[in-house]
Protein backbone atom coordinates (compact mmCIF):
# COMPACT_ATOMS: atom_id res chain seq x y z
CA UNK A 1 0.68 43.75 44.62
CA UNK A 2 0.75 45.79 47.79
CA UNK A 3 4.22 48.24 48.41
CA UNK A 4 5.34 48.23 51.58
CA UNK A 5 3.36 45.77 52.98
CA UNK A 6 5.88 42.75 53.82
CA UNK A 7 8.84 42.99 56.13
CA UNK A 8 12.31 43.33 54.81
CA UNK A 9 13.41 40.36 56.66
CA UNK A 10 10.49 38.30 55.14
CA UNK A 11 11.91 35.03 53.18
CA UNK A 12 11.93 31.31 53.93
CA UNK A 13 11.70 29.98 56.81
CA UNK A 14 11.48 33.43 58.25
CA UNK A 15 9.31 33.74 61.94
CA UNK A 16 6.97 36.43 62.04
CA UNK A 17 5.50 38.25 65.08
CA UNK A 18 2.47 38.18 66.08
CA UNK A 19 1.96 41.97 65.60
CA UNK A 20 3.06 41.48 61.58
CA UNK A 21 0.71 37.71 61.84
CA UNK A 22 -2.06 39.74 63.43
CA UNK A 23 -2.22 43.25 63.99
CA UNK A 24 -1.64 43.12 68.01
CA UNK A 25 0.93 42.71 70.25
CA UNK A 26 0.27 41.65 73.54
CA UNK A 27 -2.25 38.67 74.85
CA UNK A 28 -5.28 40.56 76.03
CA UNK A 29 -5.38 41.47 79.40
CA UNK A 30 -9.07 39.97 80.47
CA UNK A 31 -10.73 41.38 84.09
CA UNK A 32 -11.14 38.98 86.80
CA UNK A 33 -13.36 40.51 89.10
CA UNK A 34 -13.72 38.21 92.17
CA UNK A 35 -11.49 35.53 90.63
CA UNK A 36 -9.04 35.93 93.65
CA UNK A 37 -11.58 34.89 96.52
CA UNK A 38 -12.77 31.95 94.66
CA UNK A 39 -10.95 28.58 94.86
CA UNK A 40 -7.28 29.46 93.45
CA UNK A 41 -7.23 26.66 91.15
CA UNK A 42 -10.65 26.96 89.84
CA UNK A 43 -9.96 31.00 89.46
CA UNK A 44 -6.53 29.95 87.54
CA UNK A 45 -8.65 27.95 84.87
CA UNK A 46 -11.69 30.14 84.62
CA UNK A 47 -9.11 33.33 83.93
CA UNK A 48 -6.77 30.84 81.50
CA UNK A 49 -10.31 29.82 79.93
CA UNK A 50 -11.46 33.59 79.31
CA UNK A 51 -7.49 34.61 78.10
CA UNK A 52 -7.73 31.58 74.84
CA UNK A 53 -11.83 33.13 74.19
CA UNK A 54 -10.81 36.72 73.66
CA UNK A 55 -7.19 35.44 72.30
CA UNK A 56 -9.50 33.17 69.74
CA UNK A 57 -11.61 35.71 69.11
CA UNK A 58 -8.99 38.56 67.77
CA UNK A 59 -7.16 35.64 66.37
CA UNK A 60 -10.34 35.24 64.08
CA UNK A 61 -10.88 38.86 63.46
CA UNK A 62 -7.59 39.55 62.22
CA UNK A 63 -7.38 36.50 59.98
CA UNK A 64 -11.00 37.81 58.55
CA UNK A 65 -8.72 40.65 57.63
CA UNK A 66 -5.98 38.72 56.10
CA UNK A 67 -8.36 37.30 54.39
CA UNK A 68 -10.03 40.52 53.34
CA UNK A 69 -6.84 41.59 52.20
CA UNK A 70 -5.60 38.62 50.21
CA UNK A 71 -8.52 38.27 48.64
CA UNK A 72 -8.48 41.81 47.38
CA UNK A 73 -4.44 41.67 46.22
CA UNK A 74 -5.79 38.49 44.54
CA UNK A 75 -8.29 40.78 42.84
CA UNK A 76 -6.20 43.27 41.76
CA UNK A 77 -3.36 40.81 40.03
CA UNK A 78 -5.62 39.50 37.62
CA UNK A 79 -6.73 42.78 36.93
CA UNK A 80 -3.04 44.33 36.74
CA UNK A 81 -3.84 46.44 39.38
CA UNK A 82 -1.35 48.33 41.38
CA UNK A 83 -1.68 49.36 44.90
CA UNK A 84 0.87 52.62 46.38
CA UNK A 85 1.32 53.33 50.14
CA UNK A 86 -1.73 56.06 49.80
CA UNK A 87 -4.05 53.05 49.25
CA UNK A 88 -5.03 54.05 45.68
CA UNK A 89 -5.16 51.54 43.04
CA UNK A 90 -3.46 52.10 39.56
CA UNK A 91 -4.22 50.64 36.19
CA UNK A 92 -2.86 51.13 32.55
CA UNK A 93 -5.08 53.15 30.51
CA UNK A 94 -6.52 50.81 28.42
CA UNK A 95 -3.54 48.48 26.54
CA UNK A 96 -1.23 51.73 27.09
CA UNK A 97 1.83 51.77 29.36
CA UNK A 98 0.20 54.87 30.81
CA UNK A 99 -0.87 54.40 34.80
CA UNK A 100 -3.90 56.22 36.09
CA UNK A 101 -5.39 56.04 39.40
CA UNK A 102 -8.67 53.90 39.15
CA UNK A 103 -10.67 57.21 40.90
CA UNK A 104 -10.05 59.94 38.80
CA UNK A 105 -11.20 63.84 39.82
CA UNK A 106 -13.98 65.57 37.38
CA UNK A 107 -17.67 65.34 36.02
CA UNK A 108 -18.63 64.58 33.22
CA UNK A 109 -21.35 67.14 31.91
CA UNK A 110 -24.80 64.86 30.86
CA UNK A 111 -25.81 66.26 27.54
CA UNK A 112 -29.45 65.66 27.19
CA UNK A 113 -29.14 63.61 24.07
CA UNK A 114 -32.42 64.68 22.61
CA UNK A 115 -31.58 68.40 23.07
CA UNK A 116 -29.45 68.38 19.80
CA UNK A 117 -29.26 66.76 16.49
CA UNK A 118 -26.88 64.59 14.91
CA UNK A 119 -25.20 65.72 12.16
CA UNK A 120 -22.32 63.49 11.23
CA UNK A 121 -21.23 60.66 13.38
CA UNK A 122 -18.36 61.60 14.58
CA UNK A 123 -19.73 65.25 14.85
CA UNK A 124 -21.86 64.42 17.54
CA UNK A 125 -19.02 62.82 19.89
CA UNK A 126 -16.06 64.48 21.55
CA UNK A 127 -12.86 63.90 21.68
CA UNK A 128 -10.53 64.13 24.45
CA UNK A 129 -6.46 64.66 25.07
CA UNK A 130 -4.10 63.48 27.68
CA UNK A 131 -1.57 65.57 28.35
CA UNK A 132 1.38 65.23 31.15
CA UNK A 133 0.33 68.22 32.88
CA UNK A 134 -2.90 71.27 32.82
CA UNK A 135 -6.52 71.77 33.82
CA UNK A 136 -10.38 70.40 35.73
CA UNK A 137 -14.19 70.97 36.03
CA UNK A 138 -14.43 73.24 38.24
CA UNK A 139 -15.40 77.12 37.21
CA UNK A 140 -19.36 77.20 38.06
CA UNK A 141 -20.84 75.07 40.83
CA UNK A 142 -17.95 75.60 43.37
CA UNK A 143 -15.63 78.52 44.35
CA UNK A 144 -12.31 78.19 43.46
CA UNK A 145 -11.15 77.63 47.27
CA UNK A 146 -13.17 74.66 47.16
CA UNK A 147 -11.40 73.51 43.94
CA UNK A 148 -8.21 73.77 45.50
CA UNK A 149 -9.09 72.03 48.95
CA UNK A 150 -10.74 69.50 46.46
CA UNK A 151 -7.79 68.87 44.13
CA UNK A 152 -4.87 68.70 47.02
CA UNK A 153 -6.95 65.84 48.60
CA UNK A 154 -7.22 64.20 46.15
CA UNK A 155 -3.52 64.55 44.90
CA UNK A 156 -2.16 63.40 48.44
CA UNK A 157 -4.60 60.24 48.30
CA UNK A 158 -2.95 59.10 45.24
CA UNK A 159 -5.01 60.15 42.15
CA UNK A 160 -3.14 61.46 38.85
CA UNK A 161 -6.11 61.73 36.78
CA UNK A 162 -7.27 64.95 36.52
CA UNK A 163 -10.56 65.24 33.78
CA UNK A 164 -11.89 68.46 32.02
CA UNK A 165 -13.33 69.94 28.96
CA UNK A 166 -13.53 72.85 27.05
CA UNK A 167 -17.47 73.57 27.16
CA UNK A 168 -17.26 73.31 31.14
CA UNK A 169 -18.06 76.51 32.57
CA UNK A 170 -17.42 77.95 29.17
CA UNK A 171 -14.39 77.21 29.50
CA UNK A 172 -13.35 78.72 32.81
CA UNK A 173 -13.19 75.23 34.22
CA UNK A 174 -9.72 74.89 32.46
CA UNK A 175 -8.68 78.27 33.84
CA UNK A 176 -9.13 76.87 37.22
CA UNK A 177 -7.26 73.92 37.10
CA UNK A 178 -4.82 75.23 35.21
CA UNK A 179 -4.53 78.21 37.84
CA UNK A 180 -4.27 75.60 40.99
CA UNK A 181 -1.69 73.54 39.04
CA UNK A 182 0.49 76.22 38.52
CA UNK A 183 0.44 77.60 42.09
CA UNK A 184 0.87 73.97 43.50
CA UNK A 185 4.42 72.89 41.56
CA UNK A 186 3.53 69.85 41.69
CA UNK A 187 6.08 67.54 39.33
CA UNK A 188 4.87 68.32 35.95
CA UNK A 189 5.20 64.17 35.74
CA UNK A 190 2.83 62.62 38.28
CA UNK A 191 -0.51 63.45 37.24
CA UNK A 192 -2.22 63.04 33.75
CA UNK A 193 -5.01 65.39 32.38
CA UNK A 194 -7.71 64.74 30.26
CA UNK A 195 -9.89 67.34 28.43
CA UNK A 196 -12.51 67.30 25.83
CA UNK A 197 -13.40 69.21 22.20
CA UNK A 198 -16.16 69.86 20.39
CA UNK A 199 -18.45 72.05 22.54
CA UNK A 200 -16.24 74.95 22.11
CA UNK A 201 -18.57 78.00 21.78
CA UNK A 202 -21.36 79.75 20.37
CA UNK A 203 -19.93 80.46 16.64
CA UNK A 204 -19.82 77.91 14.19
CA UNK A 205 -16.32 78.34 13.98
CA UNK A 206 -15.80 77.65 17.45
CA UNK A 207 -17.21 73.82 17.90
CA UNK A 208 -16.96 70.49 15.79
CA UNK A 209 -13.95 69.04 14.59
CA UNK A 210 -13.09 70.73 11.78
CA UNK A 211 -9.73 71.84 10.50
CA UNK A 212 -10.59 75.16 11.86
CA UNK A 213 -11.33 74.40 15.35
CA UNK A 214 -8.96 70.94 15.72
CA UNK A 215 -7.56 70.83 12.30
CA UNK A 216 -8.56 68.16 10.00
CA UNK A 217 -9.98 64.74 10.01
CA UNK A 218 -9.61 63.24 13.35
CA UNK A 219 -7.72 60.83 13.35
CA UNK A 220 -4.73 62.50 11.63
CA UNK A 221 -5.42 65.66 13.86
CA UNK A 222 -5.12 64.10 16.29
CA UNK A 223 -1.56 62.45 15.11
CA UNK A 224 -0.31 65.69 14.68
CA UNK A 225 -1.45 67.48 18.32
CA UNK A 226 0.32 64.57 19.75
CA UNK A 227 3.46 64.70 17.31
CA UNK A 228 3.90 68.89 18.43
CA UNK A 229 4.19 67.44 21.77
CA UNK A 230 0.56 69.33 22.82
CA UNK A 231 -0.54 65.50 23.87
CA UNK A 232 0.79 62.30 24.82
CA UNK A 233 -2.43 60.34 23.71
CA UNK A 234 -6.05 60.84 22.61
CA UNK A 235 -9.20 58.86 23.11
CA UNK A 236 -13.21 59.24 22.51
CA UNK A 237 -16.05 59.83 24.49
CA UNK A 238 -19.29 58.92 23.45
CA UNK A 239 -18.31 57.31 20.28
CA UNK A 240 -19.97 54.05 19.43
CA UNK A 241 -17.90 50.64 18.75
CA UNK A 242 -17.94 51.14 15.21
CA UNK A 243 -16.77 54.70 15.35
CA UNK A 244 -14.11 53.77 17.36
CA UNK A 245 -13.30 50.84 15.25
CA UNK A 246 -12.97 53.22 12.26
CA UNK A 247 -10.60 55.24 13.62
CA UNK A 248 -8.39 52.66 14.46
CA UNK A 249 -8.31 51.18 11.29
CA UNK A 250 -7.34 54.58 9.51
CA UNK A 251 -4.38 54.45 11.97
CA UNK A 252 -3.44 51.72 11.70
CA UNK A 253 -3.61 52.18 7.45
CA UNK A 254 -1.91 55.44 7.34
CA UNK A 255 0.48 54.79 10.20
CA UNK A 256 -1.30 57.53 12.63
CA UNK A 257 -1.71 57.31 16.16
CA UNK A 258 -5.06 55.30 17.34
CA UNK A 259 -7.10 56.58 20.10
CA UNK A 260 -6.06 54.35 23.33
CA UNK A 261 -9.17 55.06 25.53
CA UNK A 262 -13.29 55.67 25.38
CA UNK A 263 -15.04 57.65 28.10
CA UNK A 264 -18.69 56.44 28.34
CA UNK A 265 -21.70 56.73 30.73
CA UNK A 266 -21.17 53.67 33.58
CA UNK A 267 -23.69 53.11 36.37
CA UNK A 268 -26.22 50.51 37.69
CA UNK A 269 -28.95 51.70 35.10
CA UNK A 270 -26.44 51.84 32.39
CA UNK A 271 -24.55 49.10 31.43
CA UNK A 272 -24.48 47.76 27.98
CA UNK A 273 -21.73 49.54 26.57
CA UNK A 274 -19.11 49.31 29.29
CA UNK A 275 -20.00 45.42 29.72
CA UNK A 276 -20.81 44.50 26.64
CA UNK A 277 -19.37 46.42 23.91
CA UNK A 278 -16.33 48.03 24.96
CA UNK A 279 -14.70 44.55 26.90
CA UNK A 280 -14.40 43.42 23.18
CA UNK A 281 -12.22 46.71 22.11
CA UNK A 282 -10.39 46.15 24.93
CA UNK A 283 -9.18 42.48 23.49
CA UNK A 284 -8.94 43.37 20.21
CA UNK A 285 -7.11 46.74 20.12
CA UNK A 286 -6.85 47.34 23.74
CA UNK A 287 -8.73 50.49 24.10
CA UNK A 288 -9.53 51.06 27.79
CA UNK A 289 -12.50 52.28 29.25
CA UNK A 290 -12.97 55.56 31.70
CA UNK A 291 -16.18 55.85 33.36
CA UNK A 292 -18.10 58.83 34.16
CA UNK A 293 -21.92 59.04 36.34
CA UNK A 294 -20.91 56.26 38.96
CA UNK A 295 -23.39 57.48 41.00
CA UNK A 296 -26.34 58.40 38.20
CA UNK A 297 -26.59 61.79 38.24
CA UNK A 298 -26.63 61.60 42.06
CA UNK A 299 -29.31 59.12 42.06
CA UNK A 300 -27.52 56.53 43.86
CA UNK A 301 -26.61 58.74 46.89
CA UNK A 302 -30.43 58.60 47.57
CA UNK A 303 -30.93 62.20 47.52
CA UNK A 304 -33.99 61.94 45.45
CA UNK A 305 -35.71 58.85 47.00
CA UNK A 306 -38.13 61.23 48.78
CA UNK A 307 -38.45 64.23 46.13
CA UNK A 308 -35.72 66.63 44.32
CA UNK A 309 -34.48 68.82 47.01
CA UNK A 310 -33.59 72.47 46.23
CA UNK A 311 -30.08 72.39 46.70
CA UNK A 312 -29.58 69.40 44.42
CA UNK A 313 -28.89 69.31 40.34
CA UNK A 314 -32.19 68.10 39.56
CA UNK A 315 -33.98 71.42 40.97
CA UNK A 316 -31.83 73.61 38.81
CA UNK A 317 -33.36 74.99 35.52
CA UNK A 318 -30.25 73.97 33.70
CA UNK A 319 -30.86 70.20 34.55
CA UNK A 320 -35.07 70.40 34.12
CA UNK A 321 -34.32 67.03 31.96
CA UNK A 322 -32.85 65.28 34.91
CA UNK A 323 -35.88 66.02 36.99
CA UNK A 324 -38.65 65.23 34.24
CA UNK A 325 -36.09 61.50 34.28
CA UNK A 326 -37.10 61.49 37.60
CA UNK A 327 -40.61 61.52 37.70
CA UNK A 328 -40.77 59.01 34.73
CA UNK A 329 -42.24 55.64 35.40
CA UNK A 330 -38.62 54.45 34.53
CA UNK A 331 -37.09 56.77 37.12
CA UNK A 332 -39.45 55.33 39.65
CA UNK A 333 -38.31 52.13 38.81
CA UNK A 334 -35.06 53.09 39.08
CA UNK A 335 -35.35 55.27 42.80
CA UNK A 336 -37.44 51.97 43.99
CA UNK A 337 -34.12 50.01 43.21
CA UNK A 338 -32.27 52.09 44.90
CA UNK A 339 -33.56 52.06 47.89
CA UNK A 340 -32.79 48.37 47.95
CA UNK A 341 -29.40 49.10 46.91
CA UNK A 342 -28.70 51.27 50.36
CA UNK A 343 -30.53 47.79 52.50
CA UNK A 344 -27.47 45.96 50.61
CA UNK A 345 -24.50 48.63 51.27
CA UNK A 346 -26.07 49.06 55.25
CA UNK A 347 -25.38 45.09 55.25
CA UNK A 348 -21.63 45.44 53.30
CA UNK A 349 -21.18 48.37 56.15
CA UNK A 350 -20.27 51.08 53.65
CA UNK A 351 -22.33 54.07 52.06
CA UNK A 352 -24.60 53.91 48.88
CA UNK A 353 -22.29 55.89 46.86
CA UNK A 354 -19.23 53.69 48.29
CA UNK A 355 -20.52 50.53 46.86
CA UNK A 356 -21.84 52.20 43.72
CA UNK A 357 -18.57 53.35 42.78
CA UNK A 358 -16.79 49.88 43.46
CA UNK A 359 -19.30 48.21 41.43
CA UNK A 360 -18.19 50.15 38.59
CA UNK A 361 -14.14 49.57 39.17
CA UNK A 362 -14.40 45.72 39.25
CA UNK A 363 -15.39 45.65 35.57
CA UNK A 364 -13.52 44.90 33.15
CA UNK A 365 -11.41 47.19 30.90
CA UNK A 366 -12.50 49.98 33.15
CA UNK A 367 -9.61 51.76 33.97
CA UNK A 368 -10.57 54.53 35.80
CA UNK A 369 -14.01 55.83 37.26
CA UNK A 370 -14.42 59.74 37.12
CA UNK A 371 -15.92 61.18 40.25
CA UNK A 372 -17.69 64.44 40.48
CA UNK A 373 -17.87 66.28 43.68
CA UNK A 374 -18.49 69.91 45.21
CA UNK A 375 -16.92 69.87 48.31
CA UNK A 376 -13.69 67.23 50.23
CA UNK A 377 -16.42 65.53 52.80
CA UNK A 378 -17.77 63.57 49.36
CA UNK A 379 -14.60 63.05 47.97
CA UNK A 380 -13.20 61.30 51.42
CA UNK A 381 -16.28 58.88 50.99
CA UNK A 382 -15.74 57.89 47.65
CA UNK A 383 -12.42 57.20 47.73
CA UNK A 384 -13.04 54.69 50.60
CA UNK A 385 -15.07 52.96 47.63
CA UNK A 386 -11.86 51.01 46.95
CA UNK A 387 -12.12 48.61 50.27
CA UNK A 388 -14.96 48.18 49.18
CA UNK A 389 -13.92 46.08 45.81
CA UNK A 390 -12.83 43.06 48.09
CA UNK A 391 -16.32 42.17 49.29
CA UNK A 392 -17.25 42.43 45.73
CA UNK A 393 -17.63 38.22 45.87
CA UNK A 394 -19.02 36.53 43.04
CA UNK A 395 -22.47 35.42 44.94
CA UNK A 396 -22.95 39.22 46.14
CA UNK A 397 -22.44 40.45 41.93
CA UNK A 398 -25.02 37.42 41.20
CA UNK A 399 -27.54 39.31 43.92
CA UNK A 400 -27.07 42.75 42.26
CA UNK A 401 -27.67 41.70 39.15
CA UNK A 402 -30.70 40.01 40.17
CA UNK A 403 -31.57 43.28 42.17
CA UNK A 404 -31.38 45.20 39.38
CA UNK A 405 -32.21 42.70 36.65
CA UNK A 406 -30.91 44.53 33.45
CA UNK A 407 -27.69 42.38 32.89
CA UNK A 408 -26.60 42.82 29.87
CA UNK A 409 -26.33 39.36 27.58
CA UNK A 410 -24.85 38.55 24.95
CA UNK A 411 -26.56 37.90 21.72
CA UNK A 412 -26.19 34.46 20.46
CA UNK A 413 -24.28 33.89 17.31
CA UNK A 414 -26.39 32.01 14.50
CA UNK A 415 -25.32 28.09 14.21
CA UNK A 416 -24.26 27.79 10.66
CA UNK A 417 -26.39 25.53 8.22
C-alpha cells in the first residue's frame, strides 16, 4: 500500500482529473510553424492531427507509469511491504511485529573465514541485539562529519535501521553513533539499532559468549538482556540452520525468548543460504533474514573490473584477502559477470549497484538489506535501488539467473520404497 497516494474524494463513481489520471494538466500546446498560410482547413486537421500524436503519446507514457507503479504496490502486498511518503519500503523483521526499513545503514565487517579457527559452534558466530534506540559503523574509514551527514540522510529518507558491532573500530564505531544520536533528539521510538558480540577485544575475557563477557548460555542470556529492558529482541549472524534451529527449540522448551532474525552474507555470488536455507526458517518459526555485502565487497560497483585501485578496500593491507579473491580464477569469473551485469542495469536505466541491491530486496524473508557507505553521494544511489524492484519481472530474474548460472536448487527428497 502506498500513503498518501489517492485523493480524499476518491470512491465510487468518483471522476478524476486528468492531472491525478495522468500526471499533466493541460493538452500540449504543439508548434505550427507555417500552418496559418496553408489552406485553413487543411492547417486545422494537420494541427488537430499533431495535438491527438503528442496527446497519445504522454497518454502512453504516463499509463507506462501507472503501470510501473501498480505493478510495484502489487509487489509489495504480497510481500507485506509498506510504503511511507519518503518512498522507503518497510517490512516486519522476520515473523516479528517489529517494522524496519528494507535499506538499513551499516557494514558488515567480512571476516576472512580461514583467518581463525572454530572452536565451538556457536563460538564462532555472533550474536546481535535490537534495541529501541543507540549506536553505527562508523569510527575508522570516515570522519565523524561524514557520519553525521551520512546518518541524517538517511534518517529523513525513511530508514530506522541503524546496524553496528562491538569489534568495529574497536569499538569506537558505537561511540559514534551513539554520539550523533544523542546530539540529534531524534524520538527515542523511530529507529531500531542493531549491534553485534563476540569480537570484543584482545583478552580472553573480553570475546566469546561466555557468562563473563554476555553471561551464560545464549539463549537464556539473551532472555535475560531483553527481560532488564537492555533489548527488545535478539537474532544471529552467521549461524547455520541448525544452530539457529537449536536455539529455538531451547526457547521454546524452557519458555525463553527465541532469536527473531539471522544476518547472513547476500549477493549475486552468494546465494544458498538466503534462498535456500533461511526461506524455510522463515515458514517454520518465522525468523527473518537481514542481508549484508549487496554489492560484494564493492565488486558489483565495478571498481575492480580493470585492477584494484588505491583508494579502494581491496588495496588496503587490512583487506590483502579480498584482493588475493580477486585475482583468483573464481574472482575472474566473477568480475567477467559483472561486467555483463552493468550491459543489463545500462538497459533497466539504473546503476550497477542500484540493481544489485534490488535484486537482493525482492527475496524472500529478506527483510532488510544493510548498506555500507563512506560518503551521502553513494547512499543517494542506493536508496534509489527501491524503483528499481518494479522492473524486477519474472522473465528479467529468469535472465539473471541464467547470467550468473549458480541458482541455487533444491535437493530432491528420496521417493520412499
Amino acid at each position: 500500500m502506498f500513503a498518501g497516494r489517492v485523493p480524499a474524494t476518491a470512491g465510487k463513481g468518483t471522476k478524476f482529473s486528468m492531472e491525478e489520471l495522468y500526471g499533466f494538466t493541460k493538452k500540449p500546446k504543439v508548434t505550427r510553424g507555417h500552418c496559418a498560410k496553408a489552406d485553413k482547413a487543411g492547417g486545422r486537421k494537420d494541427v488537430k492531427e499533431k495535438e491527438e500524436s503528442v496527446l497519445a503519446s504522454h497518454i502512453l507514457e504516463a499509463a507506462k507509469r501507472v503501470m510501473e507503479r501498480r505493478r510495484l504496490e502489487i509487489y509489495m502486498r504480497e510481500c507485506d511491504v509498506t510504503m511511507e511518503d519518503s518512498g522507503m519500503a518497510y517490512r516486519n523483521l522476520g515473523k516479528s511485529g517489529l517494522r524496519v526499513s528494507c535499506l538499513g545503514l551499516g557494514e558488515h565487517t567480512h571476516t576472512h573465514t580461514h583467518a581463525r579457527a572454530r572452536t565451538h559452534a556457536l563460538t564462532d558466530c555472533y550474536i546481535f541485539f535490537l534495541f529501541t534506540g543507540t549506536w553505527v559503523t562508523f569510527g575508522s574509514q570516515i570522519s565523524d562529519e561524514m557520519a553525521d551527514s551520512v546518518m541524517t540522510l538517511a534518517y529523513d529518507n525513511g530508514i530506522n535501521l541503524f546496524d553496528t558491532a562491538e569489534v568495529y573500530a574497536s569499538g569506537r564505531a558505537e561511540t559514534t553513533l551513539g554520539n550523533i544520536l544523542e546530539k540529534k533528539g531524534w524520538r527515542r521510538s523511530s529507529y531500531v539499532v542493531t549491534t553485534k558480540i563476540y569480537w570484543g577485544g584482545q583478552a580472553e575475557t573480553e570475546r566469546g559468549l561466555s557468562r563473563k563477557h554476555i553471561i551464560e548460555e545464549v539463549v537464556r542470556a539473551m532472555t535475560f538482556v531483553i527481560e532488564q529492558g537492555m533489548a527488545m529482541y535478539w537474532g544471529t549472524s552467521r549461524w547455520n540452520v541448525m544452530e539457529i534451529m537449536e536455539a529455538y527449540s531451547i526457547a521454546r522448551q524452557f519458555n525463553l525468548v527465541p532469536p527473531v532474525c539471522e544476518q547472513a552474507e547476500y549477493h549475486f555470488f552468494q546465494r544458498d543460504k538466503v534462498e535456500l536455507h533461511l526461506p524455510e526458517l522463515y515458514h517454520k518459526i518465522g525468523v527473518g533474514a537481514m542481508t549484508w555485502s549487496p554489492l560484494a565487497c564493492g565488486m558489483l560497483t565495478g571498481k575492480y573490473n580493470n585492477g584494484v585501485p588505491q583508494s579502494s578496500r581491496a588495496a588496503i593491507k587490512a583487506h590483502a584477502w579480498l584482493k588475493k579473491r580477486l585475482s583468483s580464477d573464481e574472482g575472474k569469473q566473477q568480475l567477467s559477470k559483472v561486467r555483463e551485469i552493468h550491459l543489463l542495469a545500462d538497459r533497466l536505466g539504473c546503476t550497477p549497484a542500484q540493481l544489485a541491491i534490488a535484486w537482493c530486496l525482492r527475496s524472500e524473508g529478506v527483510s532488510s538489506v544493510l548498506l555500507g557507505v563512506s560518503n551521502t553521494q553513494q547512499l543517494v544511489e542506493n536508496l534509489s535501488s527501491i524503483k528499481v524492484l518494479s522492473q524486477l519481472t519474472p522473465s528479467l530474474i529468469a535472465e539473471i539467473d541464467t547470467l550468473l548460472g549458480n541458482k541455487p536448487r533444491k535437493p530432491k527428497k528420496e521417493a520412499r520404497s
